[in-house]
C-alpha atoms as a PDB file:
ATOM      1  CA  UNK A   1       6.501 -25.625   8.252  1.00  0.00           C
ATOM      2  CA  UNK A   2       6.575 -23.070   5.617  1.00  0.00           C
ATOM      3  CA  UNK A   3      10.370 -21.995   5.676  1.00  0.00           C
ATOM      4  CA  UNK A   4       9.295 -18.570   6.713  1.00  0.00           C
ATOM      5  CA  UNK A   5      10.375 -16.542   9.937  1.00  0.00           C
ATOM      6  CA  UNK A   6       9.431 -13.501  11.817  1.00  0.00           C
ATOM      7  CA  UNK A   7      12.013 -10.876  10.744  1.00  0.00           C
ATOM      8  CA  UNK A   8      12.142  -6.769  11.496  1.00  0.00           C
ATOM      9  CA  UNK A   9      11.345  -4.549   9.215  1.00  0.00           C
ATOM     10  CA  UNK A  10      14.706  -3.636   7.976  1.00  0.00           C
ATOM     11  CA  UNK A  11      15.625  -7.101   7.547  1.00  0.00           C
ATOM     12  CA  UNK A  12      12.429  -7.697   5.915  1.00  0.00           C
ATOM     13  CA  UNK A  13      13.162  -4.891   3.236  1.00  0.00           C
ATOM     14  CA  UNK A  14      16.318  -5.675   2.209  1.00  0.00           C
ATOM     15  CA  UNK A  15      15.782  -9.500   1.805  1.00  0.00           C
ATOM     16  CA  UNK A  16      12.336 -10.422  -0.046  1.00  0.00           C
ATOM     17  CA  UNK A  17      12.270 -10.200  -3.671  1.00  0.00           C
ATOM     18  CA  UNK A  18       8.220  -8.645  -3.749  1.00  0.00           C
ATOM     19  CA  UNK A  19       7.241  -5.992  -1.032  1.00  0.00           C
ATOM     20  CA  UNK A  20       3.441  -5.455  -1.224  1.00  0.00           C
ATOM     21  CA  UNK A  21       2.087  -2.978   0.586  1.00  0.00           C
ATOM     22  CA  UNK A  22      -1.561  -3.626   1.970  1.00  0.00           C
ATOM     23  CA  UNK A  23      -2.148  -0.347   4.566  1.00  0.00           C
ATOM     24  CA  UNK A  24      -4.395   2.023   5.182  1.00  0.00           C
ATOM     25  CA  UNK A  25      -3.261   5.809   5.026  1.00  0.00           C
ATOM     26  CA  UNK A  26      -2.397   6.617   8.456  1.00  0.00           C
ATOM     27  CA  UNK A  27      -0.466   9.447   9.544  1.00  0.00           C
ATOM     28  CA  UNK A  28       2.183   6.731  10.441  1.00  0.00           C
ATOM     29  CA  UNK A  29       2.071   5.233   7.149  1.00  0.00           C
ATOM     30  CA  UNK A  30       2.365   8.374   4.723  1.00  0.00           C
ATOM     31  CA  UNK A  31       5.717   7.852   2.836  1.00  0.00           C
ATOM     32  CA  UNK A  32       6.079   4.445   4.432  1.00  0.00           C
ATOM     33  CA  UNK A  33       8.068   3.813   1.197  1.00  0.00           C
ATOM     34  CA  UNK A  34      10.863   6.119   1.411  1.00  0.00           C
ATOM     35  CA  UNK A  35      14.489   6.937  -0.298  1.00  0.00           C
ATOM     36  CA  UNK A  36      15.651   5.160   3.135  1.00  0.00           C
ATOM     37  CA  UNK A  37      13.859   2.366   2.803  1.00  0.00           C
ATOM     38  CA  UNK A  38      14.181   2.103  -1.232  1.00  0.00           C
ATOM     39  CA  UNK A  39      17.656   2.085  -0.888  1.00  0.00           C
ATOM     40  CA  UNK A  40      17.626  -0.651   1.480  1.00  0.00           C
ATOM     41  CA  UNK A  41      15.627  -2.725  -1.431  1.00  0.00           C
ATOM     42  CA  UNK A  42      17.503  -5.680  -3.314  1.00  0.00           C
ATOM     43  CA  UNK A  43      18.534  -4.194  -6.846  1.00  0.00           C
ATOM     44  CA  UNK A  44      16.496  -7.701  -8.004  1.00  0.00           C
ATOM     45  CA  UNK A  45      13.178  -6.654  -5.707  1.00  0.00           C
ATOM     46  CA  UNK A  46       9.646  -5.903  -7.325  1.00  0.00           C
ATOM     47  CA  UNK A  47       7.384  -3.299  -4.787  1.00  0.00           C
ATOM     48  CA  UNK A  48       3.713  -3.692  -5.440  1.00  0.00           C
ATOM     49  CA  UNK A  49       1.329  -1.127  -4.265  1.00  0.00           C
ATOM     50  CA  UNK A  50      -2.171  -1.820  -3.859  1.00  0.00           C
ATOM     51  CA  UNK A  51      -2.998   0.349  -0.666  1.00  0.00           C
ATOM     52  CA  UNK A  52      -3.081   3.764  -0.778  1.00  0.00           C
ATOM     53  CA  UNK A  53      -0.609   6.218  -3.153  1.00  0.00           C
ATOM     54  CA  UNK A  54       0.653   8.513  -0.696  1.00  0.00           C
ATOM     55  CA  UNK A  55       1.823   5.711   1.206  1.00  0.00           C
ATOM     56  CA  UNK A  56       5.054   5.262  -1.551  1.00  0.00           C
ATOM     57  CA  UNK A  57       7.034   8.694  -2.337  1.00  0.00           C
ATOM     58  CA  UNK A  58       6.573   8.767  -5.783  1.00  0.00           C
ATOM     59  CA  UNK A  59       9.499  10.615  -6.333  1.00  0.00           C
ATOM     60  CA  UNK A  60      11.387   9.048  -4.666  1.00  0.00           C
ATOM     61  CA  UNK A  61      10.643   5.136  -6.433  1.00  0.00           C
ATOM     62  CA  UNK A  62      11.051   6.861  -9.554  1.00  0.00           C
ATOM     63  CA  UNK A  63      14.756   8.045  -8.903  1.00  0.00           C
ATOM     64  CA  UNK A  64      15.369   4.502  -7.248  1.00  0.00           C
ATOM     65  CA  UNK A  65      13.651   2.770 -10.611  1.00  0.00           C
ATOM     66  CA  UNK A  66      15.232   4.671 -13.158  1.00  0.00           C
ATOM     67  CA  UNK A  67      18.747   4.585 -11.760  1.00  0.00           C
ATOM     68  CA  UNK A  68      18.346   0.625 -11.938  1.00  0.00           C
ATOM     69  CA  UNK A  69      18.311   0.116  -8.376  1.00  0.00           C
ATOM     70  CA  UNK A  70      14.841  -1.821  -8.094  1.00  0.00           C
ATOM     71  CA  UNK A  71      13.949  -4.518 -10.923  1.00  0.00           C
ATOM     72  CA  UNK A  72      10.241  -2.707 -10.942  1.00  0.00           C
ATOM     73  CA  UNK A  73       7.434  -1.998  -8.962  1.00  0.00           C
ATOM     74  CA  UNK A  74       3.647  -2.237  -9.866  1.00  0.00           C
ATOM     75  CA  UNK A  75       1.201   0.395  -8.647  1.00  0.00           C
ATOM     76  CA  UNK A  76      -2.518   0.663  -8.494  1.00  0.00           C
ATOM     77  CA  UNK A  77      -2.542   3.670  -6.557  1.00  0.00           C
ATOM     78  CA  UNK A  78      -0.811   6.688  -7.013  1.00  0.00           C
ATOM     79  CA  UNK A  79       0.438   9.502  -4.944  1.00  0.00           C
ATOM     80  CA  UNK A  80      -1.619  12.110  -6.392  1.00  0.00           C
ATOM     81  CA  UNK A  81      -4.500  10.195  -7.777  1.00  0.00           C
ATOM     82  CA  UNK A  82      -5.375  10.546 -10.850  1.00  0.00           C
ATOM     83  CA  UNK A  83      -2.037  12.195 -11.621  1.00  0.00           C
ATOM     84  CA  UNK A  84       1.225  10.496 -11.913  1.00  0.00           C
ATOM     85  CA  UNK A  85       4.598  10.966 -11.583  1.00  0.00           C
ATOM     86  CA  UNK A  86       6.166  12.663 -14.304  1.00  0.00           C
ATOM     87  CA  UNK A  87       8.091   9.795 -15.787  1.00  0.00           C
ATOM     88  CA  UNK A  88       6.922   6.628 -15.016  1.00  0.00           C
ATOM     89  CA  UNK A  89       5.057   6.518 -17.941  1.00  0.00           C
ATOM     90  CA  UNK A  90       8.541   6.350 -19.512  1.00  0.00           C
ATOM     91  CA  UNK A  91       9.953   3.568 -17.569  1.00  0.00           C
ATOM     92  CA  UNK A  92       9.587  -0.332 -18.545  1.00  0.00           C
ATOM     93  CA  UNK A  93      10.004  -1.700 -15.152  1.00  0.00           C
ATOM     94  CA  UNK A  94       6.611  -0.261 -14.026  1.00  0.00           C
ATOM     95  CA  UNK A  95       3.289  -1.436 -14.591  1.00  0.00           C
ATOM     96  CA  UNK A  96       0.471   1.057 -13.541  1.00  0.00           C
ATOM     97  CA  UNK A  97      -2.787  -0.036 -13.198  1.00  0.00           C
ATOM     98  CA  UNK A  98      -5.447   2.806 -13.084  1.00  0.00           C
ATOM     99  CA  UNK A  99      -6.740   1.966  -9.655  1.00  0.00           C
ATOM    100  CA  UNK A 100      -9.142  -1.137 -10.661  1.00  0.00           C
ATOM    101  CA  UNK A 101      -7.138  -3.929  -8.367  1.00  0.00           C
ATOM    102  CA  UNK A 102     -10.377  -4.337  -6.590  1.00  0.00           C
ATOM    103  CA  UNK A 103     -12.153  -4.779  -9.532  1.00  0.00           C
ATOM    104  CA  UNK A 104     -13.501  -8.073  -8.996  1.00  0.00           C
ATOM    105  CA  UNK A 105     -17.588  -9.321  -8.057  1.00  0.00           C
ATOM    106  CA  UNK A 106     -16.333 -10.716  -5.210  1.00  0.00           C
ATOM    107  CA  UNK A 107     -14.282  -7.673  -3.825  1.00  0.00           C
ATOM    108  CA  UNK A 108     -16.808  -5.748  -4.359  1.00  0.00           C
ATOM    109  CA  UNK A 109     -19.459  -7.150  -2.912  1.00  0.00           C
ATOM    110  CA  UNK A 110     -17.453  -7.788  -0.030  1.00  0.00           C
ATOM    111  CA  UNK A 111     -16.754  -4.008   0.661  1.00  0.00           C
ATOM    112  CA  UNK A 112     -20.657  -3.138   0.122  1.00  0.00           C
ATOM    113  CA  UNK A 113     -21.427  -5.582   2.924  1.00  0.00           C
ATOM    114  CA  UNK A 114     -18.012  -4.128   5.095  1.00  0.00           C
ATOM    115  CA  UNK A 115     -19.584  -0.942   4.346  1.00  0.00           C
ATOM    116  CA  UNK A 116     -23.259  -1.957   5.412  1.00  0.00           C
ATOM    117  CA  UNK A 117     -21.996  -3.601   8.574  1.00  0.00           C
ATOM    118  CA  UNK A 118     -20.174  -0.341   9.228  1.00  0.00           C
ATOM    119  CA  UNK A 119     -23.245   1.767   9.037  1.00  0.00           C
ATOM    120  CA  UNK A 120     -25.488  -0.338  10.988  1.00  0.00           C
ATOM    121  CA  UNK A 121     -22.937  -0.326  13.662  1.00  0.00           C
ATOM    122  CA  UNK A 122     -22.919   2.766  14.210  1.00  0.00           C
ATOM    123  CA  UNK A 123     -26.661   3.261  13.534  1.00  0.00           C
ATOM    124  CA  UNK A 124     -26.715   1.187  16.860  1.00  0.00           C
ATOM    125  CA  UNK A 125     -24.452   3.533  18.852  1.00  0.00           C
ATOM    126  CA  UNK A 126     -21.627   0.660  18.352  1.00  0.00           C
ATOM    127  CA  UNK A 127     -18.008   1.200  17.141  1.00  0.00           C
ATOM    128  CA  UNK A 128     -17.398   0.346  13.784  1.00  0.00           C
ATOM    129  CA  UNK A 129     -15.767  -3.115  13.756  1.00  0.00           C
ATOM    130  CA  UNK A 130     -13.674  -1.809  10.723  1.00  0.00           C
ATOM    131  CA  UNK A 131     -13.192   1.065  12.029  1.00  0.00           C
ATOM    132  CA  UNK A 132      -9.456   1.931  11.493  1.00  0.00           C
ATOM    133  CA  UNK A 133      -9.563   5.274  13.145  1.00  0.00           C
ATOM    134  CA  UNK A 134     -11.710   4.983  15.900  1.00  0.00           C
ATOM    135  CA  UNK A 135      -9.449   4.129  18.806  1.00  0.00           C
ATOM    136  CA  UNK A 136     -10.806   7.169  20.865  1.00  0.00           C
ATOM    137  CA  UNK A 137     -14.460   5.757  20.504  1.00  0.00           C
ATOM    138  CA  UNK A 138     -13.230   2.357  21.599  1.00  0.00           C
ATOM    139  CA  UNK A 139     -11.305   3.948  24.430  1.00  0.00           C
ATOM    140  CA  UNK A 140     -14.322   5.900  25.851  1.00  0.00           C
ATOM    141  CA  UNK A 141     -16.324   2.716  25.925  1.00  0.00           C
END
């Protein structure tokens, strides 16, 4: 109905025009943006990153961006909060937001009530239900 399709991730990278990246930092996720997967990128893409900074090497999109080979990328985050890359400040095909993407009364709100839930959960003895980490406790239950 809405012209989209299941696809893997390789396929995924190196056809959509915006990759934005909503994940938490896992081990499994550290670097999930890498030269590899950069280089599989459309020279026309945009990569937004709104997660977590360590989950894009920094390094890395800044070679890729200032070689041309990624129309820009937009980042919230950064890799080594609050410092950034030497030279993306330099580049125009970057827009860097200092981590405020969440910014908004309803977000916010939202996470102190996520948070609250969280904490009475496991005031109760109860797994967190957003829990992201917590597989063991779930396991053992």
């Amino acid at each position: 109905m809405l012209g989209a399709s299941f696809v893997d991730l390789d396929t995924l990278i190196s056809t959509a025009d915006f990759i934005s990246l909503h994940v938490p930092l896992i081990p499994e996720t550290h670097h999930f943006i890498n030269q590899a997967r950069l280089d599989k990128m459309k020279p026309t893409a945009f990569l937004i990153n709104t997660s977590r900074g360590p989950v894009v090497d920094e390094q890395a999109l800044y070679k890729t961006l200032k070689a041309g080979k990624l129309a820009g990328a937009g980042l919230d985050v950064y890799e080594q909060e609050p410092k950034l890359t030497p030279g993306l400040t330099d580049l125009d095909n970057v827009v860097l937001l200092p981590h405020v993407g969440s910014a908004t009364f309803e977000t916010r709100t939202k996470m102190a009530y996520l948070a609250a839930e969280n904490l009475l959960a496991g005031l109760r003895g109860e797994v967190p239900p957003n829990c992201i980490n917590c597989s063991d406790i779930r396991n053992s239950k």
